[in-house]
N, C-alpha and C. Protein backbone atom coordinates (compact mmCIF):
# COMPACT_ATOMS: atom_id res chain seq x y z
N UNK A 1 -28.63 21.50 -39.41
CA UNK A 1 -27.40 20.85 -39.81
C UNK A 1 -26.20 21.75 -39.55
N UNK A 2 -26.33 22.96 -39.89
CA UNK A 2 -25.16 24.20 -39.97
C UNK A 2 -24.93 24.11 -38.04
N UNK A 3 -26.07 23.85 -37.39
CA UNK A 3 -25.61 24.34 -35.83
C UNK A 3 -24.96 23.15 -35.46
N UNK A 4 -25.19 21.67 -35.90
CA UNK A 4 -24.63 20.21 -35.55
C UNK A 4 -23.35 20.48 -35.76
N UNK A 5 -22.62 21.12 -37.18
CA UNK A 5 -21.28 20.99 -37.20
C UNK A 5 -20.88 21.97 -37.13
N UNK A 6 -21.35 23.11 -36.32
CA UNK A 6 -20.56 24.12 -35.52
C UNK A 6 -20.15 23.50 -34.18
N UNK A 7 -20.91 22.78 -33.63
CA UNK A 7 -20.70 22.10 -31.92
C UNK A 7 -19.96 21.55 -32.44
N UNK A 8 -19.70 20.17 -34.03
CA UNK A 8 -18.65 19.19 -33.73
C UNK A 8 -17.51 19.96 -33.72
N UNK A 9 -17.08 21.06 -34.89
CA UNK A 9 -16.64 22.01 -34.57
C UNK A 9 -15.68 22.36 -33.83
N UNK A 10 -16.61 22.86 -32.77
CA UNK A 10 -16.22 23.35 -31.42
C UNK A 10 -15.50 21.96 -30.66
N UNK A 11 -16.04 21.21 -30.43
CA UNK A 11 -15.41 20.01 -29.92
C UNK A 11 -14.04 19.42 -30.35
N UNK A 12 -13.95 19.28 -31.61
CA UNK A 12 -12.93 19.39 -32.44
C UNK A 12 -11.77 20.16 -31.93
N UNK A 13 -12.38 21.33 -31.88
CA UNK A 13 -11.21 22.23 -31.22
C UNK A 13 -10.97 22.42 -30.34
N UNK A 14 -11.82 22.20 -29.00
CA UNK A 14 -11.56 21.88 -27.45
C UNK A 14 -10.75 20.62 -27.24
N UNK A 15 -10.65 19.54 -28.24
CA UNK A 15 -10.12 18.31 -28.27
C UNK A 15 -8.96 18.81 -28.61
N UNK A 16 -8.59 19.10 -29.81
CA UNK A 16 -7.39 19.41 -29.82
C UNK A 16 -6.35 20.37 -29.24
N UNK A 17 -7.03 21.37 -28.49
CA UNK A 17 -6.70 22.23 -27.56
C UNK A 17 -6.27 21.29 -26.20
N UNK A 18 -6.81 20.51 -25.68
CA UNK A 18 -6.34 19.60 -24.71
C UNK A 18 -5.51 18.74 -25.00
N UNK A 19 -5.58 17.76 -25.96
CA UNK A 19 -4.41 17.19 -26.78
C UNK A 19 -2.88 17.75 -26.67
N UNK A 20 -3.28 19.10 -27.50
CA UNK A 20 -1.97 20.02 -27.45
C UNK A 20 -1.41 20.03 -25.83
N UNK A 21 -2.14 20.76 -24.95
CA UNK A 21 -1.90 20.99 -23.96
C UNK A 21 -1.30 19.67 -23.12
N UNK A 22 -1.95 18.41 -23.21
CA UNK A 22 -1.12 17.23 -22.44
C UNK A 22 0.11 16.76 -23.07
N UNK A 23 0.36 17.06 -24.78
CA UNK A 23 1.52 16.98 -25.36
C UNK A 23 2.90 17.78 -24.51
N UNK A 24 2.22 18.57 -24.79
CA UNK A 24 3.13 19.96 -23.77
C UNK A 24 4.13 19.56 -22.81
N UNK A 25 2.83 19.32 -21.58
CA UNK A 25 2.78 18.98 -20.52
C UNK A 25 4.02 17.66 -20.46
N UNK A 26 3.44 16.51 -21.42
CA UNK A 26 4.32 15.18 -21.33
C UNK A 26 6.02 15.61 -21.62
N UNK A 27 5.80 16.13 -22.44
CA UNK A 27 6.91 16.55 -23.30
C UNK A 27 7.65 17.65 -22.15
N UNK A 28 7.31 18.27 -21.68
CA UNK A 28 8.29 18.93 -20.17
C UNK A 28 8.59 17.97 -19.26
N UNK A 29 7.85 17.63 -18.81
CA UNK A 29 8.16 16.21 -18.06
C UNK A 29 9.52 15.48 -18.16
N UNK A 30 8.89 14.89 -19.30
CA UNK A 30 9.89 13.74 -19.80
C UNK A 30 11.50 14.73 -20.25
N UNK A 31 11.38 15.84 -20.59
CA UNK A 31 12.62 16.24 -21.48
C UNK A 31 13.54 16.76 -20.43
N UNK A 32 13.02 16.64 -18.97
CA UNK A 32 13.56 17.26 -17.51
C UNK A 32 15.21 16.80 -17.64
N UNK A 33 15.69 17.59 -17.23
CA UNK A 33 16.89 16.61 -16.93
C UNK A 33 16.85 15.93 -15.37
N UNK A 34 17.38 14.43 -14.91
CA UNK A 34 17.84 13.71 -14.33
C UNK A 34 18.42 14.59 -12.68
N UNK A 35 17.46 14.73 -11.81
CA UNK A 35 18.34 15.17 -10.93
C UNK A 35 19.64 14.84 -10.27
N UNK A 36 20.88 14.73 -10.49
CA UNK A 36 22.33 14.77 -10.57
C UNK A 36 22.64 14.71 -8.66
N UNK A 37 22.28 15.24 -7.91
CA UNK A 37 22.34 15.08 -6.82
C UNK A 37 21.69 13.84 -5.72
N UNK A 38 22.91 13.69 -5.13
CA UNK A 38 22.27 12.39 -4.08
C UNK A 38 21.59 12.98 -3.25
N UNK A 39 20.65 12.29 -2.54
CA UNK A 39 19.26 12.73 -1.24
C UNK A 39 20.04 12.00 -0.64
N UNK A 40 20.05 12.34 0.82
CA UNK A 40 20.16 11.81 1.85
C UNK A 40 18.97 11.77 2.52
N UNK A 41 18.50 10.65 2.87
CA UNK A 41 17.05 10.61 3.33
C UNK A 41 16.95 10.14 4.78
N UNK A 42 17.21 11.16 5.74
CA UNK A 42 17.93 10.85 7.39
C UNK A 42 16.38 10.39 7.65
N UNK A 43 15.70 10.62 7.59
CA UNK A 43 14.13 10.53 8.01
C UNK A 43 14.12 8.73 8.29
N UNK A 44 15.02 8.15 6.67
CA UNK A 44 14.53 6.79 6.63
C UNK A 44 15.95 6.23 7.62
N UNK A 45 17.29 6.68 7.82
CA UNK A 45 17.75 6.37 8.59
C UNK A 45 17.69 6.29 10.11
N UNK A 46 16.90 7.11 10.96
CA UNK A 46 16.44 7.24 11.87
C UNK A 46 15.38 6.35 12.54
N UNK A 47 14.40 5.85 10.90
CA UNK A 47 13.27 5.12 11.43
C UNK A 47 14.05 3.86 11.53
N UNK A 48 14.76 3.43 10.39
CA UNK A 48 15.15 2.24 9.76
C UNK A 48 16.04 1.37 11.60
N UNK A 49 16.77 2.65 12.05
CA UNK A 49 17.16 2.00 13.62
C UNK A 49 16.65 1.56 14.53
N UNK A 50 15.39 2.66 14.69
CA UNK A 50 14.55 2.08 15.26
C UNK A 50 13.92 0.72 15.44
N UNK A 51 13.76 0.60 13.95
CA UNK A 51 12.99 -0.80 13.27
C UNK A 51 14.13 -1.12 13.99
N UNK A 52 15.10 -1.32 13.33
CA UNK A 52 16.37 -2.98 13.95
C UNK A 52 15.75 -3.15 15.47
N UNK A 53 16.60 -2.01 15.78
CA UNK A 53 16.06 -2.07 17.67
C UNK A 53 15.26 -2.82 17.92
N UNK A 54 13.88 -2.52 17.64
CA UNK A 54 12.77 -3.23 18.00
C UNK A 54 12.64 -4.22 17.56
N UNK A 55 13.35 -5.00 16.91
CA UNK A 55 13.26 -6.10 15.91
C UNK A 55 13.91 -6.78 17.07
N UNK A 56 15.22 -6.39 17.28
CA UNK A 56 16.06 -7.23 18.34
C UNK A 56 15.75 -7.00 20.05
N UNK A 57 15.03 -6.20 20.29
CA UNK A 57 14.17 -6.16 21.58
C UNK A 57 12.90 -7.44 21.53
N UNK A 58 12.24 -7.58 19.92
CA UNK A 58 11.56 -8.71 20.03
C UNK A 58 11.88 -9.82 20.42
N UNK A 59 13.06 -10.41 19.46
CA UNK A 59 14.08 -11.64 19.69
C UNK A 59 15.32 -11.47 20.84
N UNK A 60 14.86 -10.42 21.69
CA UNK A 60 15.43 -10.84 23.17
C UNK A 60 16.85 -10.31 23.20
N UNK A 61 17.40 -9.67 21.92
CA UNK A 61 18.46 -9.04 22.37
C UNK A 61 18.95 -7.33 21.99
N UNK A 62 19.98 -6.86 22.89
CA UNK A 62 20.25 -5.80 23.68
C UNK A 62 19.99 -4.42 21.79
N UNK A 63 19.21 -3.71 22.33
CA UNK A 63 19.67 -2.45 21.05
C UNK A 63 20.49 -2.00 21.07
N UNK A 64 21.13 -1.36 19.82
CA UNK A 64 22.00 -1.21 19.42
C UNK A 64 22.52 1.02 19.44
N UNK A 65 23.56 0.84 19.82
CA UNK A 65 23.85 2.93 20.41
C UNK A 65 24.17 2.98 18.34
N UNK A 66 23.61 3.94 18.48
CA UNK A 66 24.30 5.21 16.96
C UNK A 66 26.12 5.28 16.99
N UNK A 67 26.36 4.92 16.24
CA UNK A 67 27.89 5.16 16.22
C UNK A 67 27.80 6.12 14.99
N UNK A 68 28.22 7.29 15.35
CA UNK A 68 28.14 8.47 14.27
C UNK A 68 29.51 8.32 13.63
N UNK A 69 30.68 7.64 14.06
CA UNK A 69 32.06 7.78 13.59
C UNK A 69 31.87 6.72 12.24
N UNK A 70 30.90 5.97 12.42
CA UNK A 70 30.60 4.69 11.41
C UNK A 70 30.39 6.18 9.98
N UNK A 71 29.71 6.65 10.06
CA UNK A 71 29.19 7.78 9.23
C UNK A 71 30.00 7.89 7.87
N UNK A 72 31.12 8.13 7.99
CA UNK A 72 32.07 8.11 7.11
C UNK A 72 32.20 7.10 6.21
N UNK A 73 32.24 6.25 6.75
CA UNK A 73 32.14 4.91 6.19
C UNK A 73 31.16 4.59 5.45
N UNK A 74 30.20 4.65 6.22
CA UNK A 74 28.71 4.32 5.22
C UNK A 74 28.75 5.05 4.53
N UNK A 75 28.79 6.15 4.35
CA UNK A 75 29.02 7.35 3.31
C UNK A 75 30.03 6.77 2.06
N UNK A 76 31.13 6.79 2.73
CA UNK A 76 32.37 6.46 1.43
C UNK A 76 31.50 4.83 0.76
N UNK A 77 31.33 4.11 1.49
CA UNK A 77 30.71 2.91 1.08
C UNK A 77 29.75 3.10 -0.32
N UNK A 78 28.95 4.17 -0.09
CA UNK A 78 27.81 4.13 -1.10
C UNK A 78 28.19 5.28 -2.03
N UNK A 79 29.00 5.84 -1.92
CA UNK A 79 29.32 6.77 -2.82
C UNK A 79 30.17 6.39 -3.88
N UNK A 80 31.61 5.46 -3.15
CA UNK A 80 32.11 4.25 -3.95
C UNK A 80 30.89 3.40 -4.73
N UNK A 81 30.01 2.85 -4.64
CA UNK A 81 29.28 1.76 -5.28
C UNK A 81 28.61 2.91 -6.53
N UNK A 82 28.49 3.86 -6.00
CA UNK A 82 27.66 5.00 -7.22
C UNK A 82 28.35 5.50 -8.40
N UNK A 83 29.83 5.70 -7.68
CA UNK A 83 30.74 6.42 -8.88
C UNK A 83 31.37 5.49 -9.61
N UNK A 84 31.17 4.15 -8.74
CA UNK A 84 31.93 2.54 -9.88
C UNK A 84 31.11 1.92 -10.44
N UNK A 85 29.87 2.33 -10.00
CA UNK A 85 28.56 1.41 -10.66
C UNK A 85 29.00 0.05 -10.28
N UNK A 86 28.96 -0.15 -8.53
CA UNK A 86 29.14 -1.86 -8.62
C UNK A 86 28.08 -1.94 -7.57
N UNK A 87 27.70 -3.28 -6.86
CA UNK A 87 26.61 -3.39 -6.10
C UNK A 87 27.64 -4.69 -5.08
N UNK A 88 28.21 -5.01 -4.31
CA UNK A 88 29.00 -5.17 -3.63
C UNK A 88 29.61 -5.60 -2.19
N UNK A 89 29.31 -6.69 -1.90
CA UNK A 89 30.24 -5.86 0.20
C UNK A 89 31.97 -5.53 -0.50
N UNK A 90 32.21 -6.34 -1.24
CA UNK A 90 33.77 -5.73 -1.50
C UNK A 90 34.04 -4.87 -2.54
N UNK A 91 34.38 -4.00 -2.89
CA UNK A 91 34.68 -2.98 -3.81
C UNK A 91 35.57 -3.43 -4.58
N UNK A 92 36.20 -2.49 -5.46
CA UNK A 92 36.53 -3.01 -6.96
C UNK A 92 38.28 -3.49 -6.51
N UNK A 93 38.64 -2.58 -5.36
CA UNK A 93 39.80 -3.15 -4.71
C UNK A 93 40.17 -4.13 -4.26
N UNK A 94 38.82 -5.18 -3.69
CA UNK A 94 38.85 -6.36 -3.61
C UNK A 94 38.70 -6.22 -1.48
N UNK A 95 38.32 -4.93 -1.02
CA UNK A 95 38.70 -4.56 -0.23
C UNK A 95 36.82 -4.85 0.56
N UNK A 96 36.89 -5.41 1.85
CA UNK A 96 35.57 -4.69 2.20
C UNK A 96 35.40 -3.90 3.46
N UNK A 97 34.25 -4.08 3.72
CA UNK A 97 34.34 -2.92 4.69
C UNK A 97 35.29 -2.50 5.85
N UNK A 98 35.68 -4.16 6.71
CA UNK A 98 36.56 -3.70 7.59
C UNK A 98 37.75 -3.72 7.17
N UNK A 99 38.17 -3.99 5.93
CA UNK A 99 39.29 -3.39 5.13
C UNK A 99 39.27 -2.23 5.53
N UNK A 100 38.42 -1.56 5.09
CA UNK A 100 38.06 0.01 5.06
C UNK A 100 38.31 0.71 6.10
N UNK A 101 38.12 0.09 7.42
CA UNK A 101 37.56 0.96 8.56
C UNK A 101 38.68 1.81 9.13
N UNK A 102 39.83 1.10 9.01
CA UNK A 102 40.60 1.44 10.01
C UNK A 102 41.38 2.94 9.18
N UNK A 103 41.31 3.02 7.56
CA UNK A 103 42.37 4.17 6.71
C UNK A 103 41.02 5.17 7.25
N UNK A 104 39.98 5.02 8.13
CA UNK A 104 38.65 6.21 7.38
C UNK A 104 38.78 6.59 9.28
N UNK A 105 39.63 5.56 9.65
CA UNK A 105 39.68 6.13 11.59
C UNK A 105 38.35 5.63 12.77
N UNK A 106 38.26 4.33 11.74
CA UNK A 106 36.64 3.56 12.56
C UNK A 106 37.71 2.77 12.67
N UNK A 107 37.44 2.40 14.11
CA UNK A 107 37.47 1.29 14.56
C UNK A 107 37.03 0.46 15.55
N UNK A 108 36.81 -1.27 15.36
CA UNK A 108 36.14 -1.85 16.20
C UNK A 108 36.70 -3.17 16.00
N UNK A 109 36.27 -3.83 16.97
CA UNK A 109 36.50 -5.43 17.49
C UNK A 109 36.26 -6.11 15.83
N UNK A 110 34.71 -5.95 15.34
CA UNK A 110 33.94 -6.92 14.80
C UNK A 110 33.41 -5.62 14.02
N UNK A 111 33.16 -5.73 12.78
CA UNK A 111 32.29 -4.82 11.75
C UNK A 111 31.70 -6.05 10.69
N UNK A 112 30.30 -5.73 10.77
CA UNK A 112 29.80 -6.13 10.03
C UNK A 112 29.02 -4.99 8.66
N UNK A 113 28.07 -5.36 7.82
CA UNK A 113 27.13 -4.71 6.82
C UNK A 113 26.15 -5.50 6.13
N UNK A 114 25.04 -4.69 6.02
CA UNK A 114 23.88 -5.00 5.25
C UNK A 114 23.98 -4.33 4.35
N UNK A 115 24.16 -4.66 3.11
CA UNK A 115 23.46 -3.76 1.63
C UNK A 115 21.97 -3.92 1.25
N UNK A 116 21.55 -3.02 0.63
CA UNK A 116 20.15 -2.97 -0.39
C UNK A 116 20.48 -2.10 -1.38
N UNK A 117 19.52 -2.35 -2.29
CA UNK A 117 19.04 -1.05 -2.84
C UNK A 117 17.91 -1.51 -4.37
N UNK A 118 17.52 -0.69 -4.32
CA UNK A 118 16.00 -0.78 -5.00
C UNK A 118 16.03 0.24 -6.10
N UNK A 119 16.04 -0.14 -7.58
CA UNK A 119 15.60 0.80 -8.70
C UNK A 119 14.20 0.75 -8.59
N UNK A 120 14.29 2.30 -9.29
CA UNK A 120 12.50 2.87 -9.46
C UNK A 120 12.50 3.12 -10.85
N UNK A 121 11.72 3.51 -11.27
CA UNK A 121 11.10 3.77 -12.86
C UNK A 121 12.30 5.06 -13.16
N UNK A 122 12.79 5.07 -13.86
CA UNK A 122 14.09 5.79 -14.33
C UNK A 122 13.48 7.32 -14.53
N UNK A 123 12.06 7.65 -14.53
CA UNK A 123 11.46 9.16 -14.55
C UNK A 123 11.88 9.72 -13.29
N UNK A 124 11.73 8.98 -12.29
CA UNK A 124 11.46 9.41 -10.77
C UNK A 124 12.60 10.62 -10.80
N UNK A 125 14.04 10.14 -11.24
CA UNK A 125 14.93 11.48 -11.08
C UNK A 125 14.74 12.67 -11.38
N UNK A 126 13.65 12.38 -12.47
CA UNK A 126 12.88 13.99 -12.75
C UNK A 126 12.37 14.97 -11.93
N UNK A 127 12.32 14.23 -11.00
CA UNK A 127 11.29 15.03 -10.06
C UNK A 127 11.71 15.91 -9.32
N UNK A 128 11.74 16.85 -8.71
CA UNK A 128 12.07 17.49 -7.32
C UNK A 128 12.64 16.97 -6.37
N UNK A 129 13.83 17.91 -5.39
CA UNK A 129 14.09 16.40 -4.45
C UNK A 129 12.74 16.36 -3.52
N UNK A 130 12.14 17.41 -3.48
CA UNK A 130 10.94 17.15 -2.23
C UNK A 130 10.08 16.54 -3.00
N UNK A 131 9.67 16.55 -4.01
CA UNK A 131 9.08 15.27 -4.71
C UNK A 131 9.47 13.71 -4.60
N UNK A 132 10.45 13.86 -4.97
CA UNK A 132 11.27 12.46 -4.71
C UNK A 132 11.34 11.94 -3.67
N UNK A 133 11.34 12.23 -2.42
CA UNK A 133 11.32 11.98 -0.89
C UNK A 133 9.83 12.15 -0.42
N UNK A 134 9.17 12.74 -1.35
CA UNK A 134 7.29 12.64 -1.14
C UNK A 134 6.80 11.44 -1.83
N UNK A 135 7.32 11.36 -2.63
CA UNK A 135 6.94 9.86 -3.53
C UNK A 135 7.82 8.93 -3.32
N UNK A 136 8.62 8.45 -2.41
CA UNK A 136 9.11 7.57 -1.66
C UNK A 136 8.68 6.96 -0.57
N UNK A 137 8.38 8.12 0.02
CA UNK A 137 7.79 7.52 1.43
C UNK A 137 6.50 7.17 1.49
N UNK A 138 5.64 7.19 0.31
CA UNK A 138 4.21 6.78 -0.12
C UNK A 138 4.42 5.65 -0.60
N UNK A 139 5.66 5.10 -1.28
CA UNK A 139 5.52 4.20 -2.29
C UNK A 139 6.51 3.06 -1.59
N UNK A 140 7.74 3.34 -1.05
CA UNK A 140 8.70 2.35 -0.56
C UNK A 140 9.85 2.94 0.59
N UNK A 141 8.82 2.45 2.10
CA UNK A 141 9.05 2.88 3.01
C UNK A 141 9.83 1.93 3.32
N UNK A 142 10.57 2.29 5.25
CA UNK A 142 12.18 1.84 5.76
C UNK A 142 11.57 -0.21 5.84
N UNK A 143 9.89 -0.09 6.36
CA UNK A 143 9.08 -1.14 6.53
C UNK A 143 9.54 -1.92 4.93
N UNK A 144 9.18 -1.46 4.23
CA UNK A 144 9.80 -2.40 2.76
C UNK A 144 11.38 -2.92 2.79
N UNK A 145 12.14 -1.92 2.84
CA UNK A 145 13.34 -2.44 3.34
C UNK A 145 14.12 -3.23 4.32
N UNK A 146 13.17 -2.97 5.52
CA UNK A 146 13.48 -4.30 6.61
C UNK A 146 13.10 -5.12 6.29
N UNK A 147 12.18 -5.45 5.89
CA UNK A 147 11.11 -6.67 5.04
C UNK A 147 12.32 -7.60 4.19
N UNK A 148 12.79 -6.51 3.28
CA UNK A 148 13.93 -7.50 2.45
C UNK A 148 14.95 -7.83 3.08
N UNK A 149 15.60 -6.89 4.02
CA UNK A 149 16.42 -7.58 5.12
C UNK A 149 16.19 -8.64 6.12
N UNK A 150 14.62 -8.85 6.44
CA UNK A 150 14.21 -9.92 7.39
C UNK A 150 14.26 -11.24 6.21
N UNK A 151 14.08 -10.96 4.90
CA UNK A 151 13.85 -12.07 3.81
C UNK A 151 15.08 -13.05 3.61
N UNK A 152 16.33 -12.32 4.41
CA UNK A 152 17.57 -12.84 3.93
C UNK A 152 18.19 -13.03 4.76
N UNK A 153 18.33 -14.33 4.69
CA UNK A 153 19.21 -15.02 6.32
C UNK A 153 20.38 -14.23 6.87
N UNK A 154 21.39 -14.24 5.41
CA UNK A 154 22.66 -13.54 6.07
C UNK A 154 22.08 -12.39 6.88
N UNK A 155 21.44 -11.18 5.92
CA UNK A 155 21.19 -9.73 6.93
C UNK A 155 19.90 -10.22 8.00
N UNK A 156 19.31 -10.78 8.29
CA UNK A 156 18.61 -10.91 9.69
C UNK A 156 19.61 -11.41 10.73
N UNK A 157 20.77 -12.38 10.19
CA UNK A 157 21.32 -12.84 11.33
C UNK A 157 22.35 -11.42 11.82
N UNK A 158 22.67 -10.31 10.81
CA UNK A 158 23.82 -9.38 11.11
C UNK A 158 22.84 -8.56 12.00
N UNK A 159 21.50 -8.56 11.96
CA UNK A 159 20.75 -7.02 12.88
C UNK A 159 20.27 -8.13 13.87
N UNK A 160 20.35 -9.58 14.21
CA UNK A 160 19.96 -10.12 15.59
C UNK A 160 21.46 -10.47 15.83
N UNK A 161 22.57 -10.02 15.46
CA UNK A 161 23.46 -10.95 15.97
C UNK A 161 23.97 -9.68 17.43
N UNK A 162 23.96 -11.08 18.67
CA UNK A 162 24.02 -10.26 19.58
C UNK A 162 25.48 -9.83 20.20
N UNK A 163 26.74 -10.12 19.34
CA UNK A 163 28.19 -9.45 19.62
C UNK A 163 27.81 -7.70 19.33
N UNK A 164 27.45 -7.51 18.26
CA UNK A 164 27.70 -6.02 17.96
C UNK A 164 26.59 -5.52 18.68
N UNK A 165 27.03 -3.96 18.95
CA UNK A 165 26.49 -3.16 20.18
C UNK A 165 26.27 -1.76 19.38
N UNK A 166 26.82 -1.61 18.50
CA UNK A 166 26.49 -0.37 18.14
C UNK A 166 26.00 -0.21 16.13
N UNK A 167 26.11 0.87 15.59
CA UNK A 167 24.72 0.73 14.54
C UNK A 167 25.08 1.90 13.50
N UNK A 168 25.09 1.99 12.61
CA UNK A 168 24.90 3.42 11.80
C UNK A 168 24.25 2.85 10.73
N UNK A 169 23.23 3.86 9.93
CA UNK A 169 22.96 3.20 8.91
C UNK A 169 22.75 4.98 7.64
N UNK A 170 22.97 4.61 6.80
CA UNK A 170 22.77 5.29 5.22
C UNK A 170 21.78 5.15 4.65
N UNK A 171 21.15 5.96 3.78
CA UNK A 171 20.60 5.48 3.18
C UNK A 171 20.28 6.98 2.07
N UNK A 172 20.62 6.79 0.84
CA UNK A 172 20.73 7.36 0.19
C UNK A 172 19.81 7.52 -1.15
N UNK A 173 19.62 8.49 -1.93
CA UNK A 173 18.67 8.37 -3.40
C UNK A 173 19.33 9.02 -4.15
N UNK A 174 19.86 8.14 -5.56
CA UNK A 174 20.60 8.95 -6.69
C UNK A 174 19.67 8.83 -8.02
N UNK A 175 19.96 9.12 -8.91
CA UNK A 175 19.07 9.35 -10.03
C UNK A 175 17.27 7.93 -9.76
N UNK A 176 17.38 6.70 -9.95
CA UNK A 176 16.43 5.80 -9.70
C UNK A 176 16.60 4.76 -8.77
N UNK A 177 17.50 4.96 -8.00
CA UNK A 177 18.39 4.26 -7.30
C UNK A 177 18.12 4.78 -5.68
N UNK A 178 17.86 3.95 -4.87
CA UNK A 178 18.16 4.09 -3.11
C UNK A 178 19.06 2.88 -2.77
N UNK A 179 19.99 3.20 -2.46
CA UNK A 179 21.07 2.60 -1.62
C UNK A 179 20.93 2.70 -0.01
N UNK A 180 21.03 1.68 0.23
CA UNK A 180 21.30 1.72 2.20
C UNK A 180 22.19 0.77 2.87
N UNK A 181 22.83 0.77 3.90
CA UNK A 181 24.43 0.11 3.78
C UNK A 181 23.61 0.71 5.68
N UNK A 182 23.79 -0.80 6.15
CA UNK A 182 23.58 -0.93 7.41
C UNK A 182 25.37 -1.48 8.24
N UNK A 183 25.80 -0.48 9.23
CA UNK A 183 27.00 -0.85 9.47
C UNK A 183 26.97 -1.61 10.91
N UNK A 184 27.54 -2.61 11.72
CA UNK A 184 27.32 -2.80 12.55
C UNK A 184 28.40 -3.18 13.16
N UNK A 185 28.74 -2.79 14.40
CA UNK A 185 29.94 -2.72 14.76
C UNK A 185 30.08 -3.28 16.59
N UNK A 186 30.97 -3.71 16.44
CA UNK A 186 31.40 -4.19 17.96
C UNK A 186 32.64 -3.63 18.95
N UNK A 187 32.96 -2.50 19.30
CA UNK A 187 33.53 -1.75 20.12
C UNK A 187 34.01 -1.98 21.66
């Protein structure tokens, strides 16, 4: 009997020794602070062109050149929607994009845009940014995002529409939040 409740005992206290230890553990985790910095995630911008391209090489029309001057734009675009907390083509000015283009020194014939953006479980900001961009691209790749852009008439008709010739796209990660702001432009 004396050796039975030395093992429960022991168990007892290996239990609560692990207990403790995943308390710990949760409790660092969770008490992290919020990583405060935006990701720029060029990896998914790079693929995400591709995708269009080939999307509009399927349906027969011309791909689209990188317009790096767009850059600015897409940039100010999503950085505005982050620091106003709005979700948007026109901003709180009432202004939209090709409002925009011409004070930022873009300019073109025809500007169009695609918005997205996708909340995640509000922990995710906890993480590392190389965490965060490791557990992104496992979980909700550029393929998910074209997906919702092919789902929606307006943005499938802006990445097959065959006036615009050229392309930039964003795509950003702030606390649970990825933003991406597809610009499309006619020059």
């Amino acid at each position: 009997m004396l050796r039975k409740e030395k093992i429960l005992n022991i168990i007892l206290a290996i239990t609560i020794v692990i207990f403790a230890i995943l308390c710990i553990t949760y409790m660092n985790f969770y008490n992290r602070p919020v990583l405060k910095e935006k990701i720029r995630l060029e990896a998914y911008e790079k693929e995400m062109v591709s995708e269009v391209n080939e999307f509009r090489r399927e349906n027969g029309v011309e791909e689209l050149a990188v317009d790096n001057d767009a850059k600015i734009l897409a940039d100010y675009k999503i950085n505005d929607m982050i620091e106003h907390n709005y979700f948007s083509h026109k901003n709180l000015d009432g202004k939209y994009i090709c409002d925009l283009a011409p004070s930022m020194n873009v300019h073109a014939e025809v500007i169009g845009e695609n918005l997205h953006y996708a909340k995640f479980d509000k922990n995710i900001g906890k993480y590392s940014k190389e965490e965060i961009v490791e557990r992104l691209s496992k979980t909700y790749t550029t393929k998910d995002i074209m997906e919702a852009f092919m789902n929606s008439p307006g943005h499938k008709a802006n990445i097959l529409k065959q006036k615009y010739n050229r392309i930039y796209i964003s795509v950003i990660f702030y606390k649970d939040t990825i933003y991406v702001i597809q610009i499309f432009l006619k020059k």
